[in-house]
Protein backbone atom coordinates (compact mmCIF):
# COMPACT_ATOMS: atom_id res chain seq x y z
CA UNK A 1 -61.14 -33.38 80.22
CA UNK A 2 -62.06 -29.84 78.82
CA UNK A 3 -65.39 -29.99 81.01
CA UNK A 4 -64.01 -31.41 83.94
CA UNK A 5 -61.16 -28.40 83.91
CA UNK A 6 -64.18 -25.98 83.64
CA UNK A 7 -65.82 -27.20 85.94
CA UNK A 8 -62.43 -27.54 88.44
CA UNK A 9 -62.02 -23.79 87.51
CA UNK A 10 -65.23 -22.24 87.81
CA UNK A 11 -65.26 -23.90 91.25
CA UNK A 12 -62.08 -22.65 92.08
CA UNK A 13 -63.05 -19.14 91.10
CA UNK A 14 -65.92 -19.32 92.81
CA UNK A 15 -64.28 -18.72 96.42
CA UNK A 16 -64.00 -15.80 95.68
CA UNK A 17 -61.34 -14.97 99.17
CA UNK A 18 -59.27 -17.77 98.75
CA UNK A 19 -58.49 -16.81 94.87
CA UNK A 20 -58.72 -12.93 96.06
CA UNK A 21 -55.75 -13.46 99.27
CA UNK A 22 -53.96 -16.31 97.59
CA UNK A 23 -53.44 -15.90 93.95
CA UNK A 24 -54.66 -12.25 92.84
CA UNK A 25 -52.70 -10.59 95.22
CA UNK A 26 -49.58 -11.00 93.55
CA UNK A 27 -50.58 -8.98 90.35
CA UNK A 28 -52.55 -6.46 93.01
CA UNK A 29 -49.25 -6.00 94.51
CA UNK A 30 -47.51 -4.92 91.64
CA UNK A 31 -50.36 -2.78 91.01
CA UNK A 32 -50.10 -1.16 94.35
CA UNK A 33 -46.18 -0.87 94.43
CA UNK A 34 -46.79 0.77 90.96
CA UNK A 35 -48.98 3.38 92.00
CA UNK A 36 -47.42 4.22 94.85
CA UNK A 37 -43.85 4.42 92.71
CA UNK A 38 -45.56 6.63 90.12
CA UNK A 39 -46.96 8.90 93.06
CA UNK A 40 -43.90 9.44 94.61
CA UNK A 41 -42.11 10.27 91.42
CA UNK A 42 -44.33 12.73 90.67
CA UNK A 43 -43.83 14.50 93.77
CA UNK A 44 -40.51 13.58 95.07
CA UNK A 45 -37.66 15.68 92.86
CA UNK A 46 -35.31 13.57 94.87
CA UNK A 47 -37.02 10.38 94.47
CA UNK A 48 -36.31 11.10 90.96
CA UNK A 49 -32.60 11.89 91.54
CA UNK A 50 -32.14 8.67 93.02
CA UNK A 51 -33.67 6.71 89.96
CA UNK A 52 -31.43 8.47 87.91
CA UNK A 53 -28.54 7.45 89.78
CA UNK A 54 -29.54 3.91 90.07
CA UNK A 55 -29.59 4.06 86.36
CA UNK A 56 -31.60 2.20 83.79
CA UNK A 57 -33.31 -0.94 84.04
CA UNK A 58 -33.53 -3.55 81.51
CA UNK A 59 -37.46 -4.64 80.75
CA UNK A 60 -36.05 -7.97 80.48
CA UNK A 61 -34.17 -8.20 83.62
CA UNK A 62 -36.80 -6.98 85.32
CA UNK A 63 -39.76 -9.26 84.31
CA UNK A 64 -37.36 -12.16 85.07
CA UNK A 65 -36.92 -10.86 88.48
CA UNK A 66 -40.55 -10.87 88.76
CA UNK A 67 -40.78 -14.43 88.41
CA UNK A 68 -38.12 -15.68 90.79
CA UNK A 69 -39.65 -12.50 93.36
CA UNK A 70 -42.40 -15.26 94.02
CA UNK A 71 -40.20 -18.32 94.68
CA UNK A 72 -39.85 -17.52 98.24
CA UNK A 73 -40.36 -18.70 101.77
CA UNK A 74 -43.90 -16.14 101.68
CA UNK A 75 -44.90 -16.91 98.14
CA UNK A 76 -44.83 -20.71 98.83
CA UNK A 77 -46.53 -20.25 102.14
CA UNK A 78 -49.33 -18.82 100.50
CA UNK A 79 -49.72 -21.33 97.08
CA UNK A 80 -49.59 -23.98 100.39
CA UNK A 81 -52.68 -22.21 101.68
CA UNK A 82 -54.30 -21.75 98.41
CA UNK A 83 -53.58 -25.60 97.76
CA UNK A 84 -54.78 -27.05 101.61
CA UNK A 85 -58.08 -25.04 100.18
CA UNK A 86 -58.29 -26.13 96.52
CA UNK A 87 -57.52 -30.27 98.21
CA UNK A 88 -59.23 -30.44 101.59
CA UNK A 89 -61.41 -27.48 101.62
CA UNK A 90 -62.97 -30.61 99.64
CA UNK A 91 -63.37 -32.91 102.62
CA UNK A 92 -64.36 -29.96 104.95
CA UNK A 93 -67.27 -28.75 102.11
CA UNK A 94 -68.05 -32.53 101.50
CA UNK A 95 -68.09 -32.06 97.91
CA UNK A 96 -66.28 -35.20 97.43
CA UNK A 97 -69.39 -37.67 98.11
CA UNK A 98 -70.99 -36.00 95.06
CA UNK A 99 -67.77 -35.42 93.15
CA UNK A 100 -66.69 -39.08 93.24
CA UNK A 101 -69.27 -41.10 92.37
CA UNK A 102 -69.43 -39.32 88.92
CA UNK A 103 -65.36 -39.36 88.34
CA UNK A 104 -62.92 -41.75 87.85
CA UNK A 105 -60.46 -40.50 90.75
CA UNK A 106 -57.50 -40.02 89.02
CA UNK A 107 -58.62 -37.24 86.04
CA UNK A 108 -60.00 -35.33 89.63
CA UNK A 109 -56.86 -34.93 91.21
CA UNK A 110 -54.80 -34.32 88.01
CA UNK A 111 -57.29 -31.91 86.73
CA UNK A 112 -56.71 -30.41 90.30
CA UNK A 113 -52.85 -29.84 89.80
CA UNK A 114 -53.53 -28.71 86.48
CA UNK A 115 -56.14 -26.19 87.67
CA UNK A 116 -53.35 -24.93 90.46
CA UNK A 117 -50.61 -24.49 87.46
CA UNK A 118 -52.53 -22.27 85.60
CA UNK A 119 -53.78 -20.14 88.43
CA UNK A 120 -49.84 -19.85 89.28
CA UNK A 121 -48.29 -19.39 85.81
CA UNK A 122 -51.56 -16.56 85.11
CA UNK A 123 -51.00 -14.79 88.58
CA UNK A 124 -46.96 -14.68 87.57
CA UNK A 125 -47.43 -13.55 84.04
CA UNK A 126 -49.65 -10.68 85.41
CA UNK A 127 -46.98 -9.93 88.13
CA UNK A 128 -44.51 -9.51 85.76
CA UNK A 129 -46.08 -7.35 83.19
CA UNK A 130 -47.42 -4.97 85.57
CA UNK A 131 -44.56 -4.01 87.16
CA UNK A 132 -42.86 -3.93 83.97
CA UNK A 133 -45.39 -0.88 83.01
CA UNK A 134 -44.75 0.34 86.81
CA UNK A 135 -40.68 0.73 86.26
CA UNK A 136 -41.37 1.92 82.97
CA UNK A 137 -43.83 4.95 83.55
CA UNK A 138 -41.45 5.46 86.54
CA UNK A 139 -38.63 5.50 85.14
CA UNK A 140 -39.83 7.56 82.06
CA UNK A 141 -40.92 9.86 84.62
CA UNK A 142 -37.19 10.14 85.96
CA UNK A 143 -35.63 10.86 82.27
CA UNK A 144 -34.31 7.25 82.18
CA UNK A 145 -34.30 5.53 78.97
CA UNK A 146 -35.98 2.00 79.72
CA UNK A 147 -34.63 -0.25 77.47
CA UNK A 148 -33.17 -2.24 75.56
CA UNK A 149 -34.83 -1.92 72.21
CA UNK A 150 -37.31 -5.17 71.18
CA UNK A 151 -34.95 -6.78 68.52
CA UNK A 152 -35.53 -10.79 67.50
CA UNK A 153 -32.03 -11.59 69.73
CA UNK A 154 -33.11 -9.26 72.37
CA UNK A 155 -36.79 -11.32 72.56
CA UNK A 156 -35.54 -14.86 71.42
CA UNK A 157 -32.71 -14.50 74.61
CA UNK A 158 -35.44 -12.84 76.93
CA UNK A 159 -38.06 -15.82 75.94
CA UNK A 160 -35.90 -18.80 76.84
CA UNK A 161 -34.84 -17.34 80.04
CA UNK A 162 -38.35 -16.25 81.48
CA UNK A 163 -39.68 -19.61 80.32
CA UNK A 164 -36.80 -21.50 82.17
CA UNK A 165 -37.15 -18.73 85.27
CA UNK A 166 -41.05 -19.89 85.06
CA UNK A 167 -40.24 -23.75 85.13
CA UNK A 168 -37.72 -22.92 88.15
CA UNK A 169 -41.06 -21.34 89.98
CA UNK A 170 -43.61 -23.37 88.69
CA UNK A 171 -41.28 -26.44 89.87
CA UNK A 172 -41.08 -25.22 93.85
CA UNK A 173 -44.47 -24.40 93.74
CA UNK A 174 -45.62 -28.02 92.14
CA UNK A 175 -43.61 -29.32 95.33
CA UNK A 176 -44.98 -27.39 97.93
CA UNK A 177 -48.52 -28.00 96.47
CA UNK A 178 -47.54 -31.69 96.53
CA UNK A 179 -46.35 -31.43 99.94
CA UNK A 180 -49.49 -29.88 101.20
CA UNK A 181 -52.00 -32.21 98.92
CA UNK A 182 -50.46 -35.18 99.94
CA UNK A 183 -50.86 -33.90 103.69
CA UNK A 184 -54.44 -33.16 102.92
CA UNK A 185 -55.72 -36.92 101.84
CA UNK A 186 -54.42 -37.57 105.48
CA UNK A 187 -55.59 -34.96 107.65
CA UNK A 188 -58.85 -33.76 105.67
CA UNK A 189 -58.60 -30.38 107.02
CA UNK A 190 -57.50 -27.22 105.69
CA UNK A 191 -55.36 -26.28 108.79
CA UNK A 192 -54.11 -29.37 108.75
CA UNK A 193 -52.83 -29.30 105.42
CA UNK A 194 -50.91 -26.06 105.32
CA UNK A 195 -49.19 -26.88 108.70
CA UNK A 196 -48.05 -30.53 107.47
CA UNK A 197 -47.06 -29.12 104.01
CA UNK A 198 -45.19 -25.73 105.79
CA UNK A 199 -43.24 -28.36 108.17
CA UNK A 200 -42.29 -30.55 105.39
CA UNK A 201 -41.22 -27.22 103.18
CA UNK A 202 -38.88 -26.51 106.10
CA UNK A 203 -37.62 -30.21 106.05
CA UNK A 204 -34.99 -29.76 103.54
CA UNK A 205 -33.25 -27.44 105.72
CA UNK A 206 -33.54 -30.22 108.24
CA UNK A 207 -31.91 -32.78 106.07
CA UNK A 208 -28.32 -30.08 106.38
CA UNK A 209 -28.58 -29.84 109.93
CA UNK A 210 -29.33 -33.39 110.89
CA UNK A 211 -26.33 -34.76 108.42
CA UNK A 212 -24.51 -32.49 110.11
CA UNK A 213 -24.62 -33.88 113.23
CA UNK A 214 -24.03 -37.41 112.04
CA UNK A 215 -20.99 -36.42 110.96
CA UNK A 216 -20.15 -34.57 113.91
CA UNK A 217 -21.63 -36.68 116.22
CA UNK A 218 -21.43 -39.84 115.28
CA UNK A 219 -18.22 -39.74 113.28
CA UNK A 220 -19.56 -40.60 109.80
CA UNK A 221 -18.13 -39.90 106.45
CA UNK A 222 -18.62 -36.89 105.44
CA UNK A 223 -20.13 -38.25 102.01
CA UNK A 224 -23.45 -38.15 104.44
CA UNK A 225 -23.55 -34.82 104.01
CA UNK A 226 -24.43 -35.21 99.69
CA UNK A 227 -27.94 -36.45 100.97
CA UNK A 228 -28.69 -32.68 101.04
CA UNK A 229 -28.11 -32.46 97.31
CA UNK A 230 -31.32 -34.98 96.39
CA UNK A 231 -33.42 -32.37 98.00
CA UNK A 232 -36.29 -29.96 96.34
CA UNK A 233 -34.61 -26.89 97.82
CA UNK A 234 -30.98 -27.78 96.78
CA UNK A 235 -31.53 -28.73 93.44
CA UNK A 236 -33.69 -25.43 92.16
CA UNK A 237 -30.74 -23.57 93.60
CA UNK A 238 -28.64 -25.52 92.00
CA UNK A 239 -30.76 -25.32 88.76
CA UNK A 240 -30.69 -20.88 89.28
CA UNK A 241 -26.86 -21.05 90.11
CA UNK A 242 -26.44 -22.61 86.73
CA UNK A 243 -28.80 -20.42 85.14
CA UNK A 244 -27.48 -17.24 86.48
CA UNK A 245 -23.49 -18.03 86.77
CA UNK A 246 -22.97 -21.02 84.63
CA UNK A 247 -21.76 -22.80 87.24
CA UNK A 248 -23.51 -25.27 89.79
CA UNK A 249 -24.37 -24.38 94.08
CA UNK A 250 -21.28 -25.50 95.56
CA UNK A 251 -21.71 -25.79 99.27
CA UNK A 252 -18.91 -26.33 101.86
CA UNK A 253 -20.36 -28.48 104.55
CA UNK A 254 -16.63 -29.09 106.19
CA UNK A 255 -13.59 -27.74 106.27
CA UNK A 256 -11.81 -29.97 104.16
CA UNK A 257 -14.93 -31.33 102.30
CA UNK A 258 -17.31 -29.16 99.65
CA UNK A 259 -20.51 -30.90 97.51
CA UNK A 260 -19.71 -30.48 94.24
CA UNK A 261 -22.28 -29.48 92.09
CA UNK A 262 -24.95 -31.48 90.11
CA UNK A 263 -25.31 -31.06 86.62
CA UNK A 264 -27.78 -28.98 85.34
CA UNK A 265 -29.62 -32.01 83.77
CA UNK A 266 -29.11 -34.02 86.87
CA UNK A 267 -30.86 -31.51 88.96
CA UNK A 268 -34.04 -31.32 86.27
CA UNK A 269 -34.32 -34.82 86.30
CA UNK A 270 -34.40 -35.01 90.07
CA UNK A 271 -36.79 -32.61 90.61
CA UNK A 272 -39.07 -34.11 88.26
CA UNK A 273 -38.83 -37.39 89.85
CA UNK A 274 -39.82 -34.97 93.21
CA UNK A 275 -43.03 -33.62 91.55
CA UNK A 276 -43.88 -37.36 89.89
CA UNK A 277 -43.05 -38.62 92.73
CA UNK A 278 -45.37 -36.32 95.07
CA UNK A 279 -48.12 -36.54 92.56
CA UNK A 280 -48.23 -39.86 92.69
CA UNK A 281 -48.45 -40.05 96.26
CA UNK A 282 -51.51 -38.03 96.58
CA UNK A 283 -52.81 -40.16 93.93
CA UNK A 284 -51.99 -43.40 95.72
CA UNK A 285 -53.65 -42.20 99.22
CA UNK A 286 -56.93 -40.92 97.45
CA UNK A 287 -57.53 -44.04 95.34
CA UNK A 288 -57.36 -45.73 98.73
CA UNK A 289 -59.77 -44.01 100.95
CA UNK A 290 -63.40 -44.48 101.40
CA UNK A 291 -65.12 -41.24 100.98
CA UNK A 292 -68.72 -42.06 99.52
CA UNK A 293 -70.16 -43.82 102.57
C-alpha cells in the first residue's frame, strides 16, 4: 500500500499545472495576500490606523478561519477540477490499460481518495500557517499585540477545534470529490466530470426548492420539507452551527413550520454514510467496466 501511494503521488505531482492551479494555489494565495498586506503597512500610515482600530486578532481564531475560508462554493469548484483530473484524466491519458492489469481495482481507487486527502489537508495546513505569519508581521507592524500567549489550555482548546474545523472541510471536499469521481467512471472525460460533479454540488439547493413546491403546489405536508436535512450541504452547516453557537441550523421553511435541528452526532453519522456511500459508488461502477480491451 506504501508503494502504490508513492506511486499514486509521484504521479499526481507530476502534472505539474493541475497540482500548481488546483491545490498550491491556496497556500500561494496566502502568500500573495501576505505580501501585499505587509507592503501596504509599510507604506500606508492609515492602513495602519485602521488595523489598530480593528484591534487584535487571535492566532487561533484566525488559523481556524483559514480552514473553513476553503469550504466554499470556489474552493470546492476547484478540488472538483483537481479530482475530474486525478479520476478521468485517467481514461483520457489511457493509463488505466496498464494500471489495471497489475492492481486489484479496489486498493487503486482508495489509494486515489487517499492521495486527494492528503493533497487537501497539506494545501490547508499551509494556508493556514502562512497567513498566520501574514497577520502577525502585519499586525506587529501596526503596534498590535497578536496574541493570546501559547499556554497548554490555550493549544489543547485551539487543537480540538482546528482538527474538528479540518474534518468539517475535509468532509465537503470528500463529497464533492465523490460527486465528481463517481461522474467520471461514467463519462470518462475530464469536462465531463467537473460539470456532472458541479451540477450535483448545486443539487442540494435543489432538494429546498423542489420540496418547496410540493408543498406549495401539490398540497403536501410540510414534513416534505425535512428531506433537505439528509443532505451534504445541510448537515456540515448544521455540524458548524453546533460548533460555533452550540446550537443546531434551524431553518424556517413555512410560516408556521421550522426543521428542527439534528444532533450533532446525527449529522456526523449522516455525512459519513454520504462519503461511504459515494465511495462506494465509484467503487461499484469501476469494478464493473471493461477497460483492458
Amino acid at each position: 500500500m506504501v508503494s502504490l501511494f508513492r506511486a499514486e503521488w509521484q504521479k499526481t505531482t507530476g502534472n505539474r499545472w493541475a497540482v500548481g492551479l488546483l491545490i498550491w494555489i491556496f497556500p500561494a494565495a496566502a502568500i500573495g495576500m501576505s505580501i501585499l498586506a505587509i507592503v501596504i503597512s509599510a507604506l500606508s500610515s492609515d492602513y495602519r490606523e485602521y488595523l489598530q482600530m480593528l484591534g487584535p486578532i487571535p492566532w487561533n481564531t484566525r488559523m481556524i478561519e483559514t480552514v473553513s475560508f476553503m469550504n466554499n462554493e470556489v474552493g470546492r469548484l476547484i478540488i472538483l477540477a483537481f479530482t475530474a483530473i486525478m479520476f478521468a484524466g485517467e481514461y483520457q491519458y489511457g493509463t488505466w490499460k496498464n494500471l489495471v492489469p497489475r492492481r486489484r481495482r479496489v486498493p487503486l481507487i482508495l489509494m486515489k481518495f487517499i492521495a486527494l486527502a492528503v493533497f487537501v489537508v497539506v494545501s490547508i495546513i499551509a494556508f493556514s500557517i502562512i497567513a498566520v505569519m501574514g497577520t502577525w508581521i502585519t499586525s506587529s507592524m501596526a503596534g498590535i499585540e497578536f496574541g493570546p500567549a501559547l499556554t497548554p489550555e490555550i493549544a489543547g482548546e485551539f487543537l480540538g477545534d482546528y482538527l474538528l474545523q479540518l474534518l468539517i472541510t475535509l468532509s465537503a471536499t470528500f463529497i464533492a470529490s465523490g460527486y465528481a469521481a463517481a461522474a467520471a467512471m461514467i463519462t470518462r472525460n475530464i469536462l465531463g466530470s467537473l460539470l456532472v460533479g458541479f451540477i450535483l454540488s448545486l443539487g442540494e439547493t435543489t432538494v429546498l426548492i423542489l420540496t418547496l413546491i410540493l408543498y406549495n403546489v401539490l398540497k403536501l405536508p410540510v414534513q416534505i420539507m425535512s428531506l433537505y436535512q439528509f443532505t451534504p450541504g445541510y448537515n456540515l452547516a448544521n455540524i458548524s452551527a453546533w460548533v460555533k453557537n452550540g446550537a443546531g441550523f434551524s431553518y424556517r421553511v413555512a410560516v408556521d413550520y421550522s426543521l428542527q435541528p439534528f444532533s450533532m452526532e446525527a449529522s456526523l453519522l449522516i455525512i459519513a454514510l454520504w462519503i461511504v456511500g459515494l465511495i462506494a459508488l465509484t467503487l461499484f461502477l469501476f469494478r464493473r467496466q471493461d477497460i483492458t480491451s
